[in-house]
C-alpha atoms as a PDB file:
ATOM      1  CA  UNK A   1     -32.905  38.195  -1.963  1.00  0.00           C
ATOM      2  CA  UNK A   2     -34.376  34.352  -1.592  1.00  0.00           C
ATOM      3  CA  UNK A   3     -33.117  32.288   0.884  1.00  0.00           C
ATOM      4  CA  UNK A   4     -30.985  30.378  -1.365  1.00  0.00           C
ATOM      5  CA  UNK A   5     -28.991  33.561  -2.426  1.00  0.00           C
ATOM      6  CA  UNK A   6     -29.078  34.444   1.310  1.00  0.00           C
ATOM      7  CA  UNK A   7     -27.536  31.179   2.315  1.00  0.00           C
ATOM      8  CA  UNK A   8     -24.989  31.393  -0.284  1.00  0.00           C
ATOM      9  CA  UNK A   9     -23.689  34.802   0.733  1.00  0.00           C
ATOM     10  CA  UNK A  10     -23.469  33.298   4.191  1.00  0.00           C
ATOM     11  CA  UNK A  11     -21.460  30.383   3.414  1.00  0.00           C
ATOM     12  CA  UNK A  12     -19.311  32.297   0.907  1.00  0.00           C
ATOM     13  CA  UNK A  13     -18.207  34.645   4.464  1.00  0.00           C
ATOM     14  CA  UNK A  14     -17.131  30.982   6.424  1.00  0.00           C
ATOM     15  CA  UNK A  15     -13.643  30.449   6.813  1.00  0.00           C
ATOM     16  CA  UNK A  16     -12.344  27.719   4.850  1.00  0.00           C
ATOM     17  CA  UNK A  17     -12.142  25.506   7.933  1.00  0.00           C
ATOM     18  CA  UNK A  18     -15.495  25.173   8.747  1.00  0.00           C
ATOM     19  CA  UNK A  19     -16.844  24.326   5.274  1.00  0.00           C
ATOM     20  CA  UNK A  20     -16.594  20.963   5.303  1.00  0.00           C
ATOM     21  CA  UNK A  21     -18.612  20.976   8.790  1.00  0.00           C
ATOM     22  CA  UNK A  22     -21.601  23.124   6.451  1.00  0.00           C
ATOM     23  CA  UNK A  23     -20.928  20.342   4.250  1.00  0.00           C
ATOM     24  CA  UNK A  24     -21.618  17.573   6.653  1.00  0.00           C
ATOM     25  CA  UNK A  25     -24.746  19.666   7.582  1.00  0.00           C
ATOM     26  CA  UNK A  26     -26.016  19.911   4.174  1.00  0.00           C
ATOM     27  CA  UNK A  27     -25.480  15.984   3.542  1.00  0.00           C
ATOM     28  CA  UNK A  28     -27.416  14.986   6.995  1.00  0.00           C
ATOM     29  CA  UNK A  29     -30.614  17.277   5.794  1.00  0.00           C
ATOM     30  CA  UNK A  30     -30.578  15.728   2.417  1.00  0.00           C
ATOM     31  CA  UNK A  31     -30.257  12.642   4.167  1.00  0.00           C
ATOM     32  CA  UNK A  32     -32.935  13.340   6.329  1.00  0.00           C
ATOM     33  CA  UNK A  33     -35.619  14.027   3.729  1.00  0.00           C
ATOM     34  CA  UNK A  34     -34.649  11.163   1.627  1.00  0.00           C
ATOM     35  CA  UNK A  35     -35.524   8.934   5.153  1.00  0.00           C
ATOM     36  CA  UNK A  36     -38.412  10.618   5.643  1.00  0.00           C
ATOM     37  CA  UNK A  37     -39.578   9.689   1.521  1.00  0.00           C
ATOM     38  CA  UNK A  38     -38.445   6.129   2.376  1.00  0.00           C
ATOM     39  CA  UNK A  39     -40.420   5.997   6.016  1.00  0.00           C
ATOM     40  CA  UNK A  40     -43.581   6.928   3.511  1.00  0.00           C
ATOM     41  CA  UNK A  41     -43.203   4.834   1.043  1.00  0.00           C
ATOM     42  CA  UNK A  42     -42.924   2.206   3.591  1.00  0.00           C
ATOM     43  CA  UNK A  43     -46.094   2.844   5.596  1.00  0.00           C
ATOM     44  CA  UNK A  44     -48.010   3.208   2.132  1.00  0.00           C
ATOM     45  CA  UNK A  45     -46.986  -0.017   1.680  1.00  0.00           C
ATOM     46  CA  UNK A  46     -48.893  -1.963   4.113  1.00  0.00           C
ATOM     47  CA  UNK A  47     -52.242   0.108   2.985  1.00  0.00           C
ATOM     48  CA  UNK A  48     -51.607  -0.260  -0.432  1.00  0.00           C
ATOM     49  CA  UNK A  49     -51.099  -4.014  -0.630  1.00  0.00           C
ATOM     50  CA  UNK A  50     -54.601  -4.536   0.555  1.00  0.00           C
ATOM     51  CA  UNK A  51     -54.994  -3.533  -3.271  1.00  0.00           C
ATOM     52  CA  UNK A  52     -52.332  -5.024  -5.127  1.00  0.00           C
ATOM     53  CA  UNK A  53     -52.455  -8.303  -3.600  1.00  0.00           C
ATOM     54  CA  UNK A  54     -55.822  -9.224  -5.071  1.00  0.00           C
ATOM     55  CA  UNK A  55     -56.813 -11.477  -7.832  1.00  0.00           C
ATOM     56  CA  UNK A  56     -58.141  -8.873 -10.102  1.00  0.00           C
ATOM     57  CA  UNK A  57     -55.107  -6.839  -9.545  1.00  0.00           C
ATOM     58  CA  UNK A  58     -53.160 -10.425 -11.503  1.00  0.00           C
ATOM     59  CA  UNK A  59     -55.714 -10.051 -13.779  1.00  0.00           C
ATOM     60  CA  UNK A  60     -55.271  -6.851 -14.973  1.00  0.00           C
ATOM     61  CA  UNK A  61     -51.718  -6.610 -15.081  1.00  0.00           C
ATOM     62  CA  UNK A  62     -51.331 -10.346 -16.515  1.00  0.00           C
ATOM     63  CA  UNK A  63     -50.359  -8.951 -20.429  1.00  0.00           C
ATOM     64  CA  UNK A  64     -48.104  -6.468 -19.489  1.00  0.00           C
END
């Protein structure tokens, strides 16, 4: 059994009451790793523009 299937069986044995709490739970970690893309994207950004921001960089990307 994978952990997926695992976690399923688990939920399915919750009471009804405290499924929208595994809910929540589920929505904060998916929340979580979408922050944690965003907080990398971010700090790329600061390298990366070292790059982008060059004339060459216009150059190349003038036709498109």
């Amino acid at each position: 059994m994978n952990k997926v299937e695992i976690i399923k069986s688990e939920v399915e044995k919750f009471p009804e009451p405290f499924l929208d709490e595994v809910l929540d739970f589920v929505h904060f970690l998916k929340g979580k790793i979408i922050s944690g893309k965003m907080a990398t994207a971010f700090a790329s950004e600061s390298s990366l523009k070292k790059d982008w921001l060059r004339p060459e960089e216009d150059e190349a990307w003038q036709n498109l």
